[in-house]
C-alpha atoms as a PDB file:
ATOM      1  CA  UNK A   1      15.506 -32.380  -0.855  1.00  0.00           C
ATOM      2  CA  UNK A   2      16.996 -28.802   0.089  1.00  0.00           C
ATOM      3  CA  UNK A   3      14.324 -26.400   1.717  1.00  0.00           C
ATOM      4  CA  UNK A   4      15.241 -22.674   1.718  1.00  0.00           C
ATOM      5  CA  UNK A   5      13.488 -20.905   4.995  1.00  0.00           C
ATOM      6  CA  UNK A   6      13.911 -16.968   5.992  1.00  0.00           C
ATOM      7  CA  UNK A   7      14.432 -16.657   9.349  1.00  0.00           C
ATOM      8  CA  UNK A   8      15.149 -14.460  12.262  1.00  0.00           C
ATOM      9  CA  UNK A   9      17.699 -16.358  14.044  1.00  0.00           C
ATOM     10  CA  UNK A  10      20.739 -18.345  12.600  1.00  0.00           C
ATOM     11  CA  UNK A  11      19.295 -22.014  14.131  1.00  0.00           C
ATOM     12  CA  UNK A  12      15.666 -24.004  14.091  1.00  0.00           C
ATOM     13  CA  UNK A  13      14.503 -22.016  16.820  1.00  0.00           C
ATOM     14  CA  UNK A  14      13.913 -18.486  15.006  1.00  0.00           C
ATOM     15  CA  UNK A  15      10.428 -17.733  13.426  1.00  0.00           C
ATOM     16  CA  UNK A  16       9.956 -17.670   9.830  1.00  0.00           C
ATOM     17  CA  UNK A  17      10.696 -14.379   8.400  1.00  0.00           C
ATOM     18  CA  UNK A  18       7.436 -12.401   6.665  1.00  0.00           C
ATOM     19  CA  UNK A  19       9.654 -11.582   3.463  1.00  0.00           C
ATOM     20  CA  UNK A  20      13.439 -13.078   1.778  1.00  0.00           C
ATOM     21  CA  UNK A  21      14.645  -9.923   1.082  1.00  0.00           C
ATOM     22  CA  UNK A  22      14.421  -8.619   4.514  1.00  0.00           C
ATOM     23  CA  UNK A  23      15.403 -12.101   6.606  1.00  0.00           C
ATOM     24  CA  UNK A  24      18.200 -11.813   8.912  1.00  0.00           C
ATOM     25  CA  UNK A  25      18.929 -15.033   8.232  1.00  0.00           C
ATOM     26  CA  UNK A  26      18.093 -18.046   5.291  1.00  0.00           C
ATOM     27  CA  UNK A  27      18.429 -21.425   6.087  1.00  0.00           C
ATOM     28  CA  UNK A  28      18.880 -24.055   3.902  1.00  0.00           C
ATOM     29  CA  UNK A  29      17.289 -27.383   5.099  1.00  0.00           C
ATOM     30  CA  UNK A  30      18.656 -31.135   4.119  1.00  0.00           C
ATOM     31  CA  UNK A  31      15.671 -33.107   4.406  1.00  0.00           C
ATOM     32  CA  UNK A  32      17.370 -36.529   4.257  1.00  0.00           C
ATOM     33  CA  UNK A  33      19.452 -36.018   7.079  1.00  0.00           C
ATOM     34  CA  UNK A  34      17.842 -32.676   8.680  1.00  0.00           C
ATOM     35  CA  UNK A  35      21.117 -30.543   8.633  1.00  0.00           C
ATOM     36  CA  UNK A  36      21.338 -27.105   7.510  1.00  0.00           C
ATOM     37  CA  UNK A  37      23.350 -24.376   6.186  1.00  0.00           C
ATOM     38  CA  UNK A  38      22.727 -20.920   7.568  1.00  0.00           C
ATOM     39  CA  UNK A  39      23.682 -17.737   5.358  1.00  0.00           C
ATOM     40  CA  UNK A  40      23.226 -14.515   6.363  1.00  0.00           C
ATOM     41  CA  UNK A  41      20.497 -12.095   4.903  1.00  0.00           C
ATOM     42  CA  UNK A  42      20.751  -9.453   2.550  1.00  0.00           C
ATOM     43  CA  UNK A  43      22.129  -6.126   3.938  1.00  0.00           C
ATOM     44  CA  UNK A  44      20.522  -3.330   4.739  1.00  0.00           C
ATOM     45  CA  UNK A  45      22.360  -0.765   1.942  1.00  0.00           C
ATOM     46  CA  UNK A  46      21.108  -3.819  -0.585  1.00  0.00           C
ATOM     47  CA  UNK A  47      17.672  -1.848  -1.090  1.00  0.00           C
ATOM     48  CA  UNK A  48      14.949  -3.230  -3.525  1.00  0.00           C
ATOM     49  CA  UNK A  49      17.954  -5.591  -4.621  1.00  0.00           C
ATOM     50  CA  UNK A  50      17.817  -7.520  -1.533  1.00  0.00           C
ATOM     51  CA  UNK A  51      15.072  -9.668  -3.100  1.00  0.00           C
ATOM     52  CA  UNK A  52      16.817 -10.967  -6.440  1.00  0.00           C
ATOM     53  CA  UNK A  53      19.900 -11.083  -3.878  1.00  0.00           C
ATOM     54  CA  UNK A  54      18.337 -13.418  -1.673  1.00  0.00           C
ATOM     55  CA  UNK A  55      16.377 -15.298  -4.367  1.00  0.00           C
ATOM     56  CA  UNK A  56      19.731 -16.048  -6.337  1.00  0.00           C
ATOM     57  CA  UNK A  57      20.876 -17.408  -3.590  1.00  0.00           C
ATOM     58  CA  UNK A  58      18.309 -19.883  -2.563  1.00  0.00           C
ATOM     59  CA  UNK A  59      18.922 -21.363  -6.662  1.00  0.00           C
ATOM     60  CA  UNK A  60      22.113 -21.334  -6.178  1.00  0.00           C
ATOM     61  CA  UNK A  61      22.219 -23.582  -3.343  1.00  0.00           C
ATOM     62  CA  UNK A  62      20.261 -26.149  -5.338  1.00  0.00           C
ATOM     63  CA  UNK A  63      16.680 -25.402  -2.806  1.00  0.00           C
ATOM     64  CA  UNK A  64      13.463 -26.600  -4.348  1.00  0.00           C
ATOM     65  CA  UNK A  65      11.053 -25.358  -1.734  1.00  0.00           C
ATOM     66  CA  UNK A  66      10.666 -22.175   0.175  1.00  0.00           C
ATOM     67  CA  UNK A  67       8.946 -21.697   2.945  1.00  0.00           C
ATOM     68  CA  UNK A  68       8.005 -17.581   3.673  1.00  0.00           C
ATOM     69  CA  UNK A  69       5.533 -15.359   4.876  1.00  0.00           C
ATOM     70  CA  UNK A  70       4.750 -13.769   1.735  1.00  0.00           C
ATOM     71  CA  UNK A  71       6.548 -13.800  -1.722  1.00  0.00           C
ATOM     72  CA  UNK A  72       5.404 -11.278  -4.621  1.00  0.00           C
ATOM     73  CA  UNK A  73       3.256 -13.534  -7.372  1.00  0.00           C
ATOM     74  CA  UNK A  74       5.676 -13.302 -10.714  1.00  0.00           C
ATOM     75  CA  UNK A  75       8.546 -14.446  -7.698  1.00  0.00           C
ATOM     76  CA  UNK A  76       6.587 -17.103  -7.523  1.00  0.00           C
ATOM     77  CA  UNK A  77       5.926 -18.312 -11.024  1.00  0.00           C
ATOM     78  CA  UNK A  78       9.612 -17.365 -11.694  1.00  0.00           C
ATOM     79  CA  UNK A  79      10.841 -19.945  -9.430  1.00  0.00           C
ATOM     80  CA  UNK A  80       7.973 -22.375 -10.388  1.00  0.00           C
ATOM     81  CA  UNK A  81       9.802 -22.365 -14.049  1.00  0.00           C
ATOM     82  CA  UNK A  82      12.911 -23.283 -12.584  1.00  0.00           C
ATOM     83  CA  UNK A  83      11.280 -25.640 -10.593  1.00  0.00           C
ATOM     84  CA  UNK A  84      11.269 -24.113  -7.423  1.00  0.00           C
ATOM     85  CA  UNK A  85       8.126 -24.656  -5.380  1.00  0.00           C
ATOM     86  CA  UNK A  86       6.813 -21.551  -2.863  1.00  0.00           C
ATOM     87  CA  UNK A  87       5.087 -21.943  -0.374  1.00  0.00           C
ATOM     88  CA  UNK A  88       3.317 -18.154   1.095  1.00  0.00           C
ATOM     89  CA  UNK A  89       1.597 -17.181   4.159  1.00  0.00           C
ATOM     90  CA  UNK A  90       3.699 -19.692   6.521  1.00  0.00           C
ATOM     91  CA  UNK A  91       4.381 -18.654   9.816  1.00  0.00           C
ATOM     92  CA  UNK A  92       5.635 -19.538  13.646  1.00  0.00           C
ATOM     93  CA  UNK A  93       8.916 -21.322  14.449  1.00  0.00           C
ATOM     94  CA  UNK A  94      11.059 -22.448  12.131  1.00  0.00           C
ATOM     95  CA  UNK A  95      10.837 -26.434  13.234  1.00  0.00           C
ATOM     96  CA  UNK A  96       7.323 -25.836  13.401  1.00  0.00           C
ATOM     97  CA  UNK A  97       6.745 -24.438   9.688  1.00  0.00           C
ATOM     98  CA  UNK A  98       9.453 -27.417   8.592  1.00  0.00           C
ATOM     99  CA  UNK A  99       7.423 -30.310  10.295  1.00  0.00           C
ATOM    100  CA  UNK A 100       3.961 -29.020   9.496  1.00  0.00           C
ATOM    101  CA  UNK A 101       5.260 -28.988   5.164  1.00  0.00           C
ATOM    102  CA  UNK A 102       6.846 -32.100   5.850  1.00  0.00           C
ATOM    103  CA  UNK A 103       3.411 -33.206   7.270  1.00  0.00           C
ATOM    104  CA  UNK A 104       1.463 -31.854   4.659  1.00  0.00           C
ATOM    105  CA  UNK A 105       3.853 -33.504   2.106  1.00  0.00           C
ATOM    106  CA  UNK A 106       2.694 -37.320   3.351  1.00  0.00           C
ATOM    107  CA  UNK A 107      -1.163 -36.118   3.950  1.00  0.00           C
ATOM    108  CA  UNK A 108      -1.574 -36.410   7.068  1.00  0.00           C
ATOM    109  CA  UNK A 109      -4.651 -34.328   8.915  1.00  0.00           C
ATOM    110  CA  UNK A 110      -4.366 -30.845   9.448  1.00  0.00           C
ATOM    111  CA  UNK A 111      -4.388 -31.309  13.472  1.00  0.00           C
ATOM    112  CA  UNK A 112      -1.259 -32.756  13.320  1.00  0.00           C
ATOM    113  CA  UNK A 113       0.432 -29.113  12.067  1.00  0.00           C
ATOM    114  CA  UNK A 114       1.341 -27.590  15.233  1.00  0.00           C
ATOM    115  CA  UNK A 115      -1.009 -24.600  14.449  1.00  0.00           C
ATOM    116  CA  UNK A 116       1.459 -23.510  11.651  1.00  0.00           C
ATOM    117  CA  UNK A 117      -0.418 -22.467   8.447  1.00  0.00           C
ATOM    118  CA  UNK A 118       1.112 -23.276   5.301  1.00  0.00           C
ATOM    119  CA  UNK A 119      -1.114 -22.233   2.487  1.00  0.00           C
ATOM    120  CA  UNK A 120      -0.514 -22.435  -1.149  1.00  0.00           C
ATOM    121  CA  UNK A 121      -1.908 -19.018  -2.123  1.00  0.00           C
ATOM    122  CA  UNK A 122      -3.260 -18.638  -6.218  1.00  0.00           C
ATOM    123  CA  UNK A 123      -2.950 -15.352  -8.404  1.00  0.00           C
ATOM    124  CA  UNK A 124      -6.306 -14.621  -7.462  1.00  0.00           C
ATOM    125  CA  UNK A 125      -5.990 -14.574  -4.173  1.00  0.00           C
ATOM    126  CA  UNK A 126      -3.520 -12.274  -4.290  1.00  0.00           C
ATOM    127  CA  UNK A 127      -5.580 -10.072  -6.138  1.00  0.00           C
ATOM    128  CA  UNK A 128      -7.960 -10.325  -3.563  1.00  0.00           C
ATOM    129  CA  UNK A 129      -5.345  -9.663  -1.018  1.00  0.00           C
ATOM    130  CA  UNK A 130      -3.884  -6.430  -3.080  1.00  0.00           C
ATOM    131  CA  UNK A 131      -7.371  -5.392  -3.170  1.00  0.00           C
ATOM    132  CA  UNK A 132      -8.331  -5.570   0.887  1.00  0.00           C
ATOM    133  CA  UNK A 133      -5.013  -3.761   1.571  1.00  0.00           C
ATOM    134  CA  UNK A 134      -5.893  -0.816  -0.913  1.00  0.00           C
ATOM    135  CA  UNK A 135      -9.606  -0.546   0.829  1.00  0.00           C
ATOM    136  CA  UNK A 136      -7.998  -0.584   3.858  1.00  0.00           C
ATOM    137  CA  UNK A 137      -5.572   2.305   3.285  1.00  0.00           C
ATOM    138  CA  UNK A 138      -8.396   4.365   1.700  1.00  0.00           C
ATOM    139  CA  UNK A 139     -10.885   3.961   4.214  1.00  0.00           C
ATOM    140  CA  UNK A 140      -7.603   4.846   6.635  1.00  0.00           C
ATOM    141  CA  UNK A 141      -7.198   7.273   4.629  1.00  0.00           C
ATOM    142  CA  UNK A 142     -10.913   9.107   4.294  1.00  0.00           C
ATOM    143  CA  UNK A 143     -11.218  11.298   7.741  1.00  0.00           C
ATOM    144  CA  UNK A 144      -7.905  13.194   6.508  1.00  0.00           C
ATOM    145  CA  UNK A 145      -9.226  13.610   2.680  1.00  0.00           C
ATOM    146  CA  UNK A 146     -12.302  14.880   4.325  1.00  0.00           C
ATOM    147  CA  UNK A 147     -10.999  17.423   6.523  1.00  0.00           C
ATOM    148  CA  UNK A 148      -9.027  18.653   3.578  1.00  0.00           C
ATOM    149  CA  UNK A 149     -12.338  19.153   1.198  1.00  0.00           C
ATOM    150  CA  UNK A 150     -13.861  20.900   4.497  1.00  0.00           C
ATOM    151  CA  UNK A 151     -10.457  23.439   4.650  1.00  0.00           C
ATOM    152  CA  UNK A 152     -10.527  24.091   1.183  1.00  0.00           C
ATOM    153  CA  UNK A 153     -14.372  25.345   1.676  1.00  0.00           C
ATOM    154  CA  UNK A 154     -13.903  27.627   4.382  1.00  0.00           C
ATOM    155  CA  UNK A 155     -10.817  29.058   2.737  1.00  0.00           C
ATOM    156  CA  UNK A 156     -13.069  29.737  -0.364  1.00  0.00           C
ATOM    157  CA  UNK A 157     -15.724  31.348   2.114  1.00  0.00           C
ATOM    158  CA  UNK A 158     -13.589  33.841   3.995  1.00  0.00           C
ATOM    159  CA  UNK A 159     -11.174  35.124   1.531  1.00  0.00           C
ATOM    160  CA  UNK A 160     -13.675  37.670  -1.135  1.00  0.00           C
ATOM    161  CA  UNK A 161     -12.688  37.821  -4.927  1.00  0.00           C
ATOM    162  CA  UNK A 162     -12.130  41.397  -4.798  1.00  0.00           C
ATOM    163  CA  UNK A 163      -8.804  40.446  -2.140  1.00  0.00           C
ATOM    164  CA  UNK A 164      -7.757  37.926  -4.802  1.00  0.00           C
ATOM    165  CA  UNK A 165      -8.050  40.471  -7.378  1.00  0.00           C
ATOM    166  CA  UNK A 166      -5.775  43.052  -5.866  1.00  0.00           C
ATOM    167  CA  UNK A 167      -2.679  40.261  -5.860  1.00  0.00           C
ATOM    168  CA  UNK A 168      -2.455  40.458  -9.055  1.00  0.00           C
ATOM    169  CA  UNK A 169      -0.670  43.937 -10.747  1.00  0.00           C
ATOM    170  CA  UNK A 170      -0.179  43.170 -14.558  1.00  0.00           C
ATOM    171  CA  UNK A 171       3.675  41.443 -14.151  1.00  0.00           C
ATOM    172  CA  UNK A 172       3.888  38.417 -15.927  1.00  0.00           C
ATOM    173  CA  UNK A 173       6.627  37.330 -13.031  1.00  0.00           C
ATOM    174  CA  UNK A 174       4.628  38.127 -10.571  1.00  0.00           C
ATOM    175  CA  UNK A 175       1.593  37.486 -11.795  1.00  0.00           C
ATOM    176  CA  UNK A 176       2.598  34.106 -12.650  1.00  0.00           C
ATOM    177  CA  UNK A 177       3.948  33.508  -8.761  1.00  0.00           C
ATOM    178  CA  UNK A 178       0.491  34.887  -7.689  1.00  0.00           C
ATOM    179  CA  UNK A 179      -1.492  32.428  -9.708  1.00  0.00           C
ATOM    180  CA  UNK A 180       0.670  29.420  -8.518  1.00  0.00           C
ATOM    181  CA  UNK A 181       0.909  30.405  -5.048  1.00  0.00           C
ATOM    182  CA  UNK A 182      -3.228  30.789  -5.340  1.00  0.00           C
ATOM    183  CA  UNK A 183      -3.517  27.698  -6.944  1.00  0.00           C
ATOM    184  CA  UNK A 184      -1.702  25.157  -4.689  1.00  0.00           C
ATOM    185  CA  UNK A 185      -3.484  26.346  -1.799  1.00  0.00           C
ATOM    186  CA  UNK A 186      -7.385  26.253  -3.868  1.00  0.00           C
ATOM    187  CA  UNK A 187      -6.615  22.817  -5.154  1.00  0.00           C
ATOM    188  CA  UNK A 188      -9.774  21.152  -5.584  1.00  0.00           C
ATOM    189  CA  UNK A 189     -12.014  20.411  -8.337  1.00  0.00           C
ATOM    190  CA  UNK A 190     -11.379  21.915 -11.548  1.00  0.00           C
ATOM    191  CA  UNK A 191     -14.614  23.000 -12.949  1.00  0.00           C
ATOM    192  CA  UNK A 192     -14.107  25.477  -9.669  1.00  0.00           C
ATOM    193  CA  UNK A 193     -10.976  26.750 -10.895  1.00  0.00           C
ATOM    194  CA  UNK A 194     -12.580  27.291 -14.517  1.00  0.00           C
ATOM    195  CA  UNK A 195     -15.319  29.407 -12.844  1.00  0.00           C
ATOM    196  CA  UNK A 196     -12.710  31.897 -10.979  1.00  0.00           C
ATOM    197  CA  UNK A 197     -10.114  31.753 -13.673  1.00  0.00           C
ATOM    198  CA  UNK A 198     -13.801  33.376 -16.461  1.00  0.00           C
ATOM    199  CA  UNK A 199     -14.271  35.950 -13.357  1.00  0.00           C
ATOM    200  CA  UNK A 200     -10.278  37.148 -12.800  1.00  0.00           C
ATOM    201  CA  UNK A 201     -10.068  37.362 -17.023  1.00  0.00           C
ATOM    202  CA  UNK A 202     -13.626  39.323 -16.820  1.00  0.00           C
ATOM    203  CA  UNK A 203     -11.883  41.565 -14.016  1.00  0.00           C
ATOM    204  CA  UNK A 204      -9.094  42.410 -16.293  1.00  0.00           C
ATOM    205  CA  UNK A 205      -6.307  39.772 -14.454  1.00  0.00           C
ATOM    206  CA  UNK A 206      -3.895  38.609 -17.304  1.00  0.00           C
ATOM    207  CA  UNK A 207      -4.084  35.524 -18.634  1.00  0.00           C
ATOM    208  CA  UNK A 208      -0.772  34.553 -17.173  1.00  0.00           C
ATOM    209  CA  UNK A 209      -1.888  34.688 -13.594  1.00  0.00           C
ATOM    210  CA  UNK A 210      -4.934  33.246 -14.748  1.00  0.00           C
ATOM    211  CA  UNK A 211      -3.359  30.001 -16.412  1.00  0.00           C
ATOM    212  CA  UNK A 212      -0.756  29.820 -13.430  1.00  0.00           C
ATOM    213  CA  UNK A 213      -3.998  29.608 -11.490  1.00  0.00           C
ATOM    214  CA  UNK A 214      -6.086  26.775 -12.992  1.00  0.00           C
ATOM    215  CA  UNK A 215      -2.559  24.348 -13.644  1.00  0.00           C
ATOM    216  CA  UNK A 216      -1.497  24.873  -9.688  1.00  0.00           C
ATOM    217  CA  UNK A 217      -5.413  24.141  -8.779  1.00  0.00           C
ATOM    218  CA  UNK A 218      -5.092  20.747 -10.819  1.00  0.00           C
ATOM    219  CA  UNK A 219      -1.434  19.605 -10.119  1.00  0.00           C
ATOM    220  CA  UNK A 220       0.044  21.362  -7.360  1.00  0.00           C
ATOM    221  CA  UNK A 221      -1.833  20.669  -3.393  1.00  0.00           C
ATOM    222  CA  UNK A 222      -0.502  22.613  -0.653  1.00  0.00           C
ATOM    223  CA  UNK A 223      -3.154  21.785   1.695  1.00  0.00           C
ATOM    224  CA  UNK A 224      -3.293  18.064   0.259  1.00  0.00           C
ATOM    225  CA  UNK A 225       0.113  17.487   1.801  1.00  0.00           C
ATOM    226  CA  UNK A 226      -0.696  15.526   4.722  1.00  0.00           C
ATOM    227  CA  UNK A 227      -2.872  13.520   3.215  1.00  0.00           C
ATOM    228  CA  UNK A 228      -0.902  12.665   0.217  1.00  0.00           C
ATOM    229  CA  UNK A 229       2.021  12.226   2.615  1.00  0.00           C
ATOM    230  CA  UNK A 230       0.223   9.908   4.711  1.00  0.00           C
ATOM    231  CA  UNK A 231      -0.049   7.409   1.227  1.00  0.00           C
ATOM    232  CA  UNK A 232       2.954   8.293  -0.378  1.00  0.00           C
ATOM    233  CA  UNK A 233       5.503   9.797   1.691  1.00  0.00           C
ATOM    234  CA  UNK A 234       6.419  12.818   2.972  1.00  0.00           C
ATOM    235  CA  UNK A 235       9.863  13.250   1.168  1.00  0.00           C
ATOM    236  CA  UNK A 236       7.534  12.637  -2.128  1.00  0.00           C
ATOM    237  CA  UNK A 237       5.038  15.461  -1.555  1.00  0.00           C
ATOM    238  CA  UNK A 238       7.091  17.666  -0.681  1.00  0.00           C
ATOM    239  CA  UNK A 239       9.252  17.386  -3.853  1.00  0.00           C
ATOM    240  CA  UNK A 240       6.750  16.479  -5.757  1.00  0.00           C
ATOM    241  CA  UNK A 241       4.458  19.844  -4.919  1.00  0.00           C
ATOM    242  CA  UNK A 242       7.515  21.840  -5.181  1.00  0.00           C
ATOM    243  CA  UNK A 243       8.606  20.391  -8.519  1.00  0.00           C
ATOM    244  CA  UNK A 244       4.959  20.875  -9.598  1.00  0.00           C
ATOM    245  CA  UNK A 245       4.817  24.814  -8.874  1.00  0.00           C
ATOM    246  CA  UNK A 246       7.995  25.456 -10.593  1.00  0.00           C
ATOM    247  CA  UNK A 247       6.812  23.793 -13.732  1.00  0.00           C
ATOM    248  CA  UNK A 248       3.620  25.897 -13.404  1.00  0.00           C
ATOM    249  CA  UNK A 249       5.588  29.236 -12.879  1.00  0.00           C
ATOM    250  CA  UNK A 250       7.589  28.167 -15.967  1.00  0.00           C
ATOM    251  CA  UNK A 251       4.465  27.228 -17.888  1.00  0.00           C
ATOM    252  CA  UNK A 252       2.820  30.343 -17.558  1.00  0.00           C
ATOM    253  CA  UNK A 253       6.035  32.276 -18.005  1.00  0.00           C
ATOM    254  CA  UNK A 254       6.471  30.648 -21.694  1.00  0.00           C
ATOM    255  CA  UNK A 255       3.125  30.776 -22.938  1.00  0.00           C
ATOM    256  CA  UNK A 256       3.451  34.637 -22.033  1.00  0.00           C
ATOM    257  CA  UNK A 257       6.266  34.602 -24.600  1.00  0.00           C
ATOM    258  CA  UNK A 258       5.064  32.525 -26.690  1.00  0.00           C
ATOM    259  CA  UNK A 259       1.869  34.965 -27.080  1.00  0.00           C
ATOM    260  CA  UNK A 260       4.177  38.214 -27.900  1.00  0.00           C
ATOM    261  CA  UNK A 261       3.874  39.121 -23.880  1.00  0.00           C
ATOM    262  CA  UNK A 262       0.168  39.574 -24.125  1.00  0.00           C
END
């Protein structure tokens, strides 16, 4: 029986690789006679490809078991239909993760697995698993959300309405820029943004600025950047925030015309 293993070294002393599509190396075990083949990883350009890459590979050499750190559940029941047995959360050296399935395979006790885990790991563990990690990054997360809800008050505090007011001089351009440049940096909770948007129409602030106003509270996020940046990526807020507050401007800008420039 062939036995496909990611590893970090091209030999039985390297430790079992955490994922398949980022191994260095895959090894593909002969049980009978305990030779293997050694193939080198996916590449680095490969990207989110590397996976199938590697994956194709391992049924393609005829493997029926892998042994891995951690392999995505639908892998998993992929392979099972082509009868292709994974086995997750394995770790250590390479012989070590080999002798402790082989171990496993004829029952023998636990003790006698060199302190190697292999663990067959169901759907709902997994869940469970997806679950812990999200907690995790949200309570990692929390001081930074935190300190932006406390920024966002103090701004409100120290800047008067009668300041905001005097930004705004009847344009629909500039106007419009006004609103969104307001907006992304008072993004908060909306009802807020309803209850300045009634007092700048009240004031006599066109509804252009106004509307540019309440979308950038709700979809733009100036201040939110290094939190959202922090889960998602900094290349993605920034683009994303930026992309947001040109749609806004553009919004605004059509519903102006749309209206008859009222």
């Amino acid at each position: 029986m062939k036995i496909a293993i990611p590893s970090t070294t091209p030999d039985m002393n390297g430790k079992v690789e955490q994922k398949l599509g980022t191994a260095a190396y895959l090894l593909i075990l002969e049980t009978d006679d305990m030779s293997f083949e050694v193939m080198a990883g996916p590449s680095r350009s490969a990207g989110p490809g590397a996976g199938v890459q590697i994956i194709s590979q391992v049924v393609g050499m005829g493997a029926r078991t892998v042994l891995v750190g951690q392999v995505a559940p639908h892998i998993v029941k992929t392979l099972g239909k082509q009868g292709i047995h994974v086995i997750n959360h394995v770790s250590g050296p390479v012989s070590e993760a080999l002798s402790a399935y082989l171990h496993s395979e004829q029952s023998l006790p636990a003790s006698e697995c060199n302190e190697v885990k292999v663990e067959q790991v169901t759907i709902r563990d997994e869940w469970i698993e997806a679950l812990l990690k999200g907690l995790r990054q949200f309570y990692t997360l929390l001081p930074r959300l935190v300190g932006v809800i406390l920024l966002l008050s103090l701004f409100r505090g120290f800047v008067p309405e009668q300041t905001l007011l005097s930004l705004f001089s009847g344009s629909a351009l500039y106007d419009s820029f006004w609103g969104a440049s307001l907006g992304s940096i008072m993004a908060g909770n909306p009802v807020n943004s309803y209850v300045i948007g009634h007092g700048l129409l009240e004031a006599g602030v066109g509804l252009t600025g106004v509307m540019a106003l309440m979308l950038a509270w709700v979809s733009v996020g100036v201040i939110q950047i290094p939190a959202e940046s922090a889960a998602l990526g900094l290349r993605f807020a920034l683009v994303r925030n930026a992309a947001g507050f040109v749609v806004v401007v553009f919004v605004s800008l059509v519903v102006f015309l749309l209206r008859g420039g009222v």
